[in-house]
PDB file of N, CA and C in Angstrom:
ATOM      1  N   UNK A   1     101.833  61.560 295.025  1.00  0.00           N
ATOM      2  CA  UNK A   1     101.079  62.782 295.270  1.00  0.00           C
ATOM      3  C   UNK A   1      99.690  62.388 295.772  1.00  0.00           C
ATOM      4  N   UNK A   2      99.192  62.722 296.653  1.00  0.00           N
ATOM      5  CA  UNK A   2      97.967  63.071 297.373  1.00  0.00           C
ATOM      6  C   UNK A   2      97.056  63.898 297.377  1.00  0.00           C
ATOM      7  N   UNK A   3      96.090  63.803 296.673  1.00  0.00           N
ATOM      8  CA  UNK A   3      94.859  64.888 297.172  1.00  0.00           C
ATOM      9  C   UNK A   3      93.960  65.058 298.363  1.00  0.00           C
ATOM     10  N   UNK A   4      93.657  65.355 298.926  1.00  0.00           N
ATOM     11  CA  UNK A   4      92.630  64.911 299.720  1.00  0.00           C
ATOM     12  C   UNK A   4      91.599  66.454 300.480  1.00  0.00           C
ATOM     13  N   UNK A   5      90.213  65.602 300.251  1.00  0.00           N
ATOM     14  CA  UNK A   5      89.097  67.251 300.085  1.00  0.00           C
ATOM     15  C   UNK A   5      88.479  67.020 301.839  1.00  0.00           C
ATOM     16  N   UNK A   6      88.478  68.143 302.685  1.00  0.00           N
ATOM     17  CA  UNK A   6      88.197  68.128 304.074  1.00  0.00           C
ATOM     18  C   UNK A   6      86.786  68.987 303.894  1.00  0.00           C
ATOM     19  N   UNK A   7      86.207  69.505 304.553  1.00  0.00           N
ATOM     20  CA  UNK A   7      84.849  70.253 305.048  1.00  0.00           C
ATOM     21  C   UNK A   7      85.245  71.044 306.240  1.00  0.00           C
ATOM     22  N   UNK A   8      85.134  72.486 305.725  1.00  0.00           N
ATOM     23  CA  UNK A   8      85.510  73.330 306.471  1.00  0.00           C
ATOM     24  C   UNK A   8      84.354  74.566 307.108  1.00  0.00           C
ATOM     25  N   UNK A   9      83.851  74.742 308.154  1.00  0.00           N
ATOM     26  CA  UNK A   9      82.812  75.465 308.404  1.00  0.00           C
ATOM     27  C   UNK A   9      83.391  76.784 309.134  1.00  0.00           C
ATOM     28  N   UNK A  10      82.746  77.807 309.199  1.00  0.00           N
ATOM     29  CA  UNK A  10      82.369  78.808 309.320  1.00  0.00           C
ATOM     30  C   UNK A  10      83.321  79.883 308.797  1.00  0.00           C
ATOM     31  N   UNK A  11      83.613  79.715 307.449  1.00  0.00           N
ATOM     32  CA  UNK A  11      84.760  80.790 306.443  1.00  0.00           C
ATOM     33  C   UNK A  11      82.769  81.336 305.846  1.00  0.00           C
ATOM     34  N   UNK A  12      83.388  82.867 306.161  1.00  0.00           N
ATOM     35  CA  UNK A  12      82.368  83.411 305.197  1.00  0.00           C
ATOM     36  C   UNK A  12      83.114  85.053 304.033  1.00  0.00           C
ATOM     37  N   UNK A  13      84.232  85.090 303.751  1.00  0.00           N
ATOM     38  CA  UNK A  13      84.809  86.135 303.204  1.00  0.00           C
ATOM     39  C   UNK A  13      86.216  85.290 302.185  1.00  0.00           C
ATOM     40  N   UNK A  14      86.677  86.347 301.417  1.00  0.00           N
ATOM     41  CA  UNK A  14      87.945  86.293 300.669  1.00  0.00           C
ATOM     42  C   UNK A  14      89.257  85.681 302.104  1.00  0.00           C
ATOM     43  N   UNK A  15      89.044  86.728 303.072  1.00  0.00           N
ATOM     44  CA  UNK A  15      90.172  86.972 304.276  1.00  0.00           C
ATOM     45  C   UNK A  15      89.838  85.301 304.648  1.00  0.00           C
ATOM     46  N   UNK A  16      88.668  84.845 305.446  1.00  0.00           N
ATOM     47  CA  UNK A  16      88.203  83.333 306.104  1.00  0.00           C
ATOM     48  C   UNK A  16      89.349  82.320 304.630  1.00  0.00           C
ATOM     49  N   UNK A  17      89.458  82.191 303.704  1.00  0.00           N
ATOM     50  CA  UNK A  17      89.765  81.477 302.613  1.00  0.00           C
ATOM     51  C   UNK A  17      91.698  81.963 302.887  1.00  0.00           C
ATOM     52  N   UNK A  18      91.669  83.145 303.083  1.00  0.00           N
ATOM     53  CA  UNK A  18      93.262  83.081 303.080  1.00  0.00           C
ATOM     54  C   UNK A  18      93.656  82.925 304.006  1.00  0.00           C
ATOM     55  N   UNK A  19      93.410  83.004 304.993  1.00  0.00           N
ATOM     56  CA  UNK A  19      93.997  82.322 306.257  1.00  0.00           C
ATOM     57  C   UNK A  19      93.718  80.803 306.480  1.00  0.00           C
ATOM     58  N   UNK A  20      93.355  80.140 306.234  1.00  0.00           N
ATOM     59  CA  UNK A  20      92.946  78.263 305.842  1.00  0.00           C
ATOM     60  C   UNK A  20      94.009  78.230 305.027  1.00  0.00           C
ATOM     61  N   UNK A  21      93.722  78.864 303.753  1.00  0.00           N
ATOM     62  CA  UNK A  21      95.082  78.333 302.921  1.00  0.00           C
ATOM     63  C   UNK A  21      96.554  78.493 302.960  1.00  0.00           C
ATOM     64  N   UNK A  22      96.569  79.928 304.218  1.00  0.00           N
ATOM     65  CA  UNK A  22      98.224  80.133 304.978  1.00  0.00           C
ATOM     66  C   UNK A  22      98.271  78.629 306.145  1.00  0.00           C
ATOM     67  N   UNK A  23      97.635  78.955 306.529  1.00  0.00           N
ATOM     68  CA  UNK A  23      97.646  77.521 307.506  1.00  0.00           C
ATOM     69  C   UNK A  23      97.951  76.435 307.524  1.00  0.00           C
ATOM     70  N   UNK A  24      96.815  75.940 306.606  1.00  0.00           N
ATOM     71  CA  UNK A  24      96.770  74.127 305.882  1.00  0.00           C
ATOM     72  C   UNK A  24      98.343  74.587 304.977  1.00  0.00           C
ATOM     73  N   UNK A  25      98.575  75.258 304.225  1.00  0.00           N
ATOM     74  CA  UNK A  25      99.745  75.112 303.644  1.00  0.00           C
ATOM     75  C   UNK A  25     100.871  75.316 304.539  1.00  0.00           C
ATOM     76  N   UNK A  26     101.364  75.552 305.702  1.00  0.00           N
ATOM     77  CA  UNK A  26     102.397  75.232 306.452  1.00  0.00           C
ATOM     78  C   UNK A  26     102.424  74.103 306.681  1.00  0.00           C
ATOM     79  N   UNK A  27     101.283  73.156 306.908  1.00  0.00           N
ATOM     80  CA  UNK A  27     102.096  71.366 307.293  1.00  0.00           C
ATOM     81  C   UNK A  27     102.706  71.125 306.014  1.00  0.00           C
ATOM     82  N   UNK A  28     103.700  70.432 306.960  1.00  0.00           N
ATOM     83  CA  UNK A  28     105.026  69.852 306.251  1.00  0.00           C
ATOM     84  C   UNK A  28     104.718  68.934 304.890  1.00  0.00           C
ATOM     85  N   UNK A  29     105.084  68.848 303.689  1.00  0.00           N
ATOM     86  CA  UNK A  29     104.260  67.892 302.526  1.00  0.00           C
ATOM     87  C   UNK A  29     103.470  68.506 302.229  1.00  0.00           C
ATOM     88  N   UNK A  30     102.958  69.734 302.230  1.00  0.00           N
ATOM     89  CA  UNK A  30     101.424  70.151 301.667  1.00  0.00           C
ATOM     90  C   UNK A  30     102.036  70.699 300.871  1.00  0.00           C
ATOM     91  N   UNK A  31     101.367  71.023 299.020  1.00  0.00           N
ATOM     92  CA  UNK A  31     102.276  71.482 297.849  1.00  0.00           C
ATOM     93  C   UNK A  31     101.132  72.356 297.588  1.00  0.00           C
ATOM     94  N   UNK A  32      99.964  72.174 297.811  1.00  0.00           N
ATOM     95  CA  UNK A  32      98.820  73.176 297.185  1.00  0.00           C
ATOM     96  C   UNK A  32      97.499  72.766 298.157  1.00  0.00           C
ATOM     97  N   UNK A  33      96.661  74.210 298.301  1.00  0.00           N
ATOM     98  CA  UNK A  33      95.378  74.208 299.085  1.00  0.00           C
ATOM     99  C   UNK A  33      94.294  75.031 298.102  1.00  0.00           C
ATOM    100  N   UNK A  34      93.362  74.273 298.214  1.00  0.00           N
ATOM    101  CA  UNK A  34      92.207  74.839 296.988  1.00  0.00           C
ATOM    102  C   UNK A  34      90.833  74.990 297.945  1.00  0.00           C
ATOM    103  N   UNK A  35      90.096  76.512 298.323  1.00  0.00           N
ATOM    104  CA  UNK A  35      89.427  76.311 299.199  1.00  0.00           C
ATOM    105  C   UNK A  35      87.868  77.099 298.024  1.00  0.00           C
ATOM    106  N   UNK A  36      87.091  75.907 298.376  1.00  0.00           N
ATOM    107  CA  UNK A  36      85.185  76.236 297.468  1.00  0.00           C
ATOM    108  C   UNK A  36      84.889  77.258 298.446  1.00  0.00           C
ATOM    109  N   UNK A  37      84.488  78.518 298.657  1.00  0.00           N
ATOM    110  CA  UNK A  37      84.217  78.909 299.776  1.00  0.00           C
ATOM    111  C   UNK A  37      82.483  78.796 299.634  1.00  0.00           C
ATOM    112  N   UNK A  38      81.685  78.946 298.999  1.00  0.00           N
ATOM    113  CA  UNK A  38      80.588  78.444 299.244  1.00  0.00           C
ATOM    114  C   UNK A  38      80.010  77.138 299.756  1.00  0.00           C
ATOM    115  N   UNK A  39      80.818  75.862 299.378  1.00  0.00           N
ATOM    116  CA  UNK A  39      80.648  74.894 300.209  1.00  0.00           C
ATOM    117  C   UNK A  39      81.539  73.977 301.095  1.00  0.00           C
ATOM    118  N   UNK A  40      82.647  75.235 301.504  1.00  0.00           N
ATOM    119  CA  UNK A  40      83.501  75.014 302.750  1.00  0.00           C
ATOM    120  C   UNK A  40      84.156  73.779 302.382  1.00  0.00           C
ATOM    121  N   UNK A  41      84.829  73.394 301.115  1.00  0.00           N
ATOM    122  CA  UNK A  41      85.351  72.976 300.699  1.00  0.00           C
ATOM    123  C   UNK A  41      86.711  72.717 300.625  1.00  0.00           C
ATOM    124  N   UNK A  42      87.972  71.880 301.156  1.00  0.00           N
ATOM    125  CA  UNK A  42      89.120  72.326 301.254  1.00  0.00           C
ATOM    126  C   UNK A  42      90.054  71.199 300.727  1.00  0.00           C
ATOM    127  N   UNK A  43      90.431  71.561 299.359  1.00  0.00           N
ATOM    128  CA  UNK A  43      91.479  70.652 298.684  1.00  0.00           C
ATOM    129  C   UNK A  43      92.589  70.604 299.192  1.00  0.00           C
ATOM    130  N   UNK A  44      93.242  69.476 299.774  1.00  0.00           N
ATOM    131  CA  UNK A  44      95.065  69.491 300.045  1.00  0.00           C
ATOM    132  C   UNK A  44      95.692  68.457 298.827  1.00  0.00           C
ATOM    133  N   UNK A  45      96.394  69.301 298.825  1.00  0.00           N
ATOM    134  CA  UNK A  45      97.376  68.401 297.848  1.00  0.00           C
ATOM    135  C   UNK A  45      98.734  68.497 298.240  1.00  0.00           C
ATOM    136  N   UNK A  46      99.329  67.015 298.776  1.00  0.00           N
ATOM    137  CA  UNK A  46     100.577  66.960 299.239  1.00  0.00           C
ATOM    138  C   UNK A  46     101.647  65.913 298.851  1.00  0.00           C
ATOM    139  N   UNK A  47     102.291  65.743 299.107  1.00  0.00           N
ATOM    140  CA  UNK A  47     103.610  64.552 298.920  1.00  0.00           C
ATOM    141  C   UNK A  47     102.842  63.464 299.161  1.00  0.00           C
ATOM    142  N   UNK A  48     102.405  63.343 300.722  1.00  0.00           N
ATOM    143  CA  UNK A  48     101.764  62.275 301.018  1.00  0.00           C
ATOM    144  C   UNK A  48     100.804  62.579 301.939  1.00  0.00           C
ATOM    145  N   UNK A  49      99.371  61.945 302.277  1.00  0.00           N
ATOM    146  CA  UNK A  49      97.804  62.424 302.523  1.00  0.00           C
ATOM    147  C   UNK A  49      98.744  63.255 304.171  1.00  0.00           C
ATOM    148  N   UNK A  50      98.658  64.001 304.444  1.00  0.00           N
ATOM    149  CA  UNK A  50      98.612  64.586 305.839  1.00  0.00           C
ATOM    150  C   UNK A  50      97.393  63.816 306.800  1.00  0.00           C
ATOM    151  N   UNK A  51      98.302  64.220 307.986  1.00  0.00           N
ATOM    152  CA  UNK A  51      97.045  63.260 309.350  1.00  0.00           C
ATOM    153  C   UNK A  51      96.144  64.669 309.546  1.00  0.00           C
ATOM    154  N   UNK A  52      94.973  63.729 309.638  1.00  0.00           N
ATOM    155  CA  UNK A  52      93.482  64.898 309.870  1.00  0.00           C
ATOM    156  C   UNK A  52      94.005  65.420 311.042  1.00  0.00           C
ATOM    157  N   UNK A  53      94.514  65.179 311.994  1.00  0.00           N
ATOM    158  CA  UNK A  53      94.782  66.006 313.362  1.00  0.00           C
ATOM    159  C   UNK A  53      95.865  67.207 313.256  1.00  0.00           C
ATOM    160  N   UNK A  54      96.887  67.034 311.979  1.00  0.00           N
ATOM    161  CA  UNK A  54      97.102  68.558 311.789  1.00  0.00           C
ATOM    162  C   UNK A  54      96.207  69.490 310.885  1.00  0.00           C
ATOM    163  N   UNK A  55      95.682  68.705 309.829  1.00  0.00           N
ATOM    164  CA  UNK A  55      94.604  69.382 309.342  1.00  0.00           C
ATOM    165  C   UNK A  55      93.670  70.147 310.178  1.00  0.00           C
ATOM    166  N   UNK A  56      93.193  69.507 311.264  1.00  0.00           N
ATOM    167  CA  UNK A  56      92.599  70.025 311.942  1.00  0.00           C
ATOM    168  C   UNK A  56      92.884  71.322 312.933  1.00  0.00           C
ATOM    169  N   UNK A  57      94.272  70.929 313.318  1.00  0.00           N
ATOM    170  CA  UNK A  57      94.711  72.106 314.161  1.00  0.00           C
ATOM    171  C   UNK A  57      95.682  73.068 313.169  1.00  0.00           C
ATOM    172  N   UNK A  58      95.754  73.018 311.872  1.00  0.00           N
ATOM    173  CA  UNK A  58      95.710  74.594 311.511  1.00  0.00           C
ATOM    174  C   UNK A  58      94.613  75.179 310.736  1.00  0.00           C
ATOM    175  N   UNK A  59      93.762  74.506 310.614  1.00  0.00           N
ATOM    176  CA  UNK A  59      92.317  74.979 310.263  1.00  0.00           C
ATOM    177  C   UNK A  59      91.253  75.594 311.731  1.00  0.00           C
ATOM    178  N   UNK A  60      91.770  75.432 313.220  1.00  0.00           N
ATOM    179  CA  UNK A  60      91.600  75.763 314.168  1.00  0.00           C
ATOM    180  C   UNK A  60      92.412  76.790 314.179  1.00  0.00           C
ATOM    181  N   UNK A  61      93.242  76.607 314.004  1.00  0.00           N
ATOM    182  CA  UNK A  61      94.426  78.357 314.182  1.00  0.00           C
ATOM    183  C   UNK A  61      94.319  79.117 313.613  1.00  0.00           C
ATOM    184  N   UNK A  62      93.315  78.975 312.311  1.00  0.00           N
ATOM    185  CA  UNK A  62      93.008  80.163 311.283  1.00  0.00           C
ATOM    186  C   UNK A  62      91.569  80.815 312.213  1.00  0.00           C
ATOM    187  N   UNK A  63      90.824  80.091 313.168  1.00  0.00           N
ATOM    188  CA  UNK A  63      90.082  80.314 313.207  1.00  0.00           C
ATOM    189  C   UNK A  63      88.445  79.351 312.873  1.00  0.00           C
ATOM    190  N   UNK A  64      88.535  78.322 312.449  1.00  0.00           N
ATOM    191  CA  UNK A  64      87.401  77.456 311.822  1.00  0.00           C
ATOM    192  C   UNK A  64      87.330  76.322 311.936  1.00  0.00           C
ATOM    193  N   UNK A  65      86.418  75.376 311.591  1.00  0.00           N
ATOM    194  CA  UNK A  65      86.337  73.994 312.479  1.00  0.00           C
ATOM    195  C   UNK A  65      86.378  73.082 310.865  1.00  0.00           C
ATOM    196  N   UNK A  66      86.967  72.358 311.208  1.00  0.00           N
ATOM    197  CA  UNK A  66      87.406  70.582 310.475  1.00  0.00           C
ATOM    198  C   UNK A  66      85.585  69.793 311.043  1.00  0.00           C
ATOM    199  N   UNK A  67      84.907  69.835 309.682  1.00  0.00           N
ATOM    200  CA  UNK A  67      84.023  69.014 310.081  1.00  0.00           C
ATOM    201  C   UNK A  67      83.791  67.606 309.347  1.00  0.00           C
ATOM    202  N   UNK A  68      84.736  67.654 308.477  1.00  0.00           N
ATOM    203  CA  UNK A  68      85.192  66.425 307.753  1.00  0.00           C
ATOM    204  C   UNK A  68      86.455  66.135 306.671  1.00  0.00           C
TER     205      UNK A  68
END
């Protein structure tokens, strides 16, 4: 099992937080998404660490940018 915490910018609502966590939770291996919304915070927890480049492009499809 894998955790791993990304930096997510420009979520400012309940809605910005549920769409990241519909998202990031469709890649394949992801078992749980935990999002801080005050400090754009984004827990994955999966089978095994996911590649930042899908992280990135469904955190782009929700709408918001992967800044770490």
């Amino acid at each position: 099992m894998s955790e791993t915490t990304y930096t997510v910018t420009g979520m400012t609502c309940d809605h910005c937080v549920r769409s990241v966590t519909e998202e990031v939770g469709k890649i394949d291996g992801v078992t749980g998404v935990r999002v801080d919304l005050p400090t754009g915070a984004v827990t994955v927890t999966s089978s095994q660490e996911p590649e930042v480049a899908d992280v990135r492009a469904a955190v782009e499809e929700a709408g918001y940018e992967l800044t770490a």
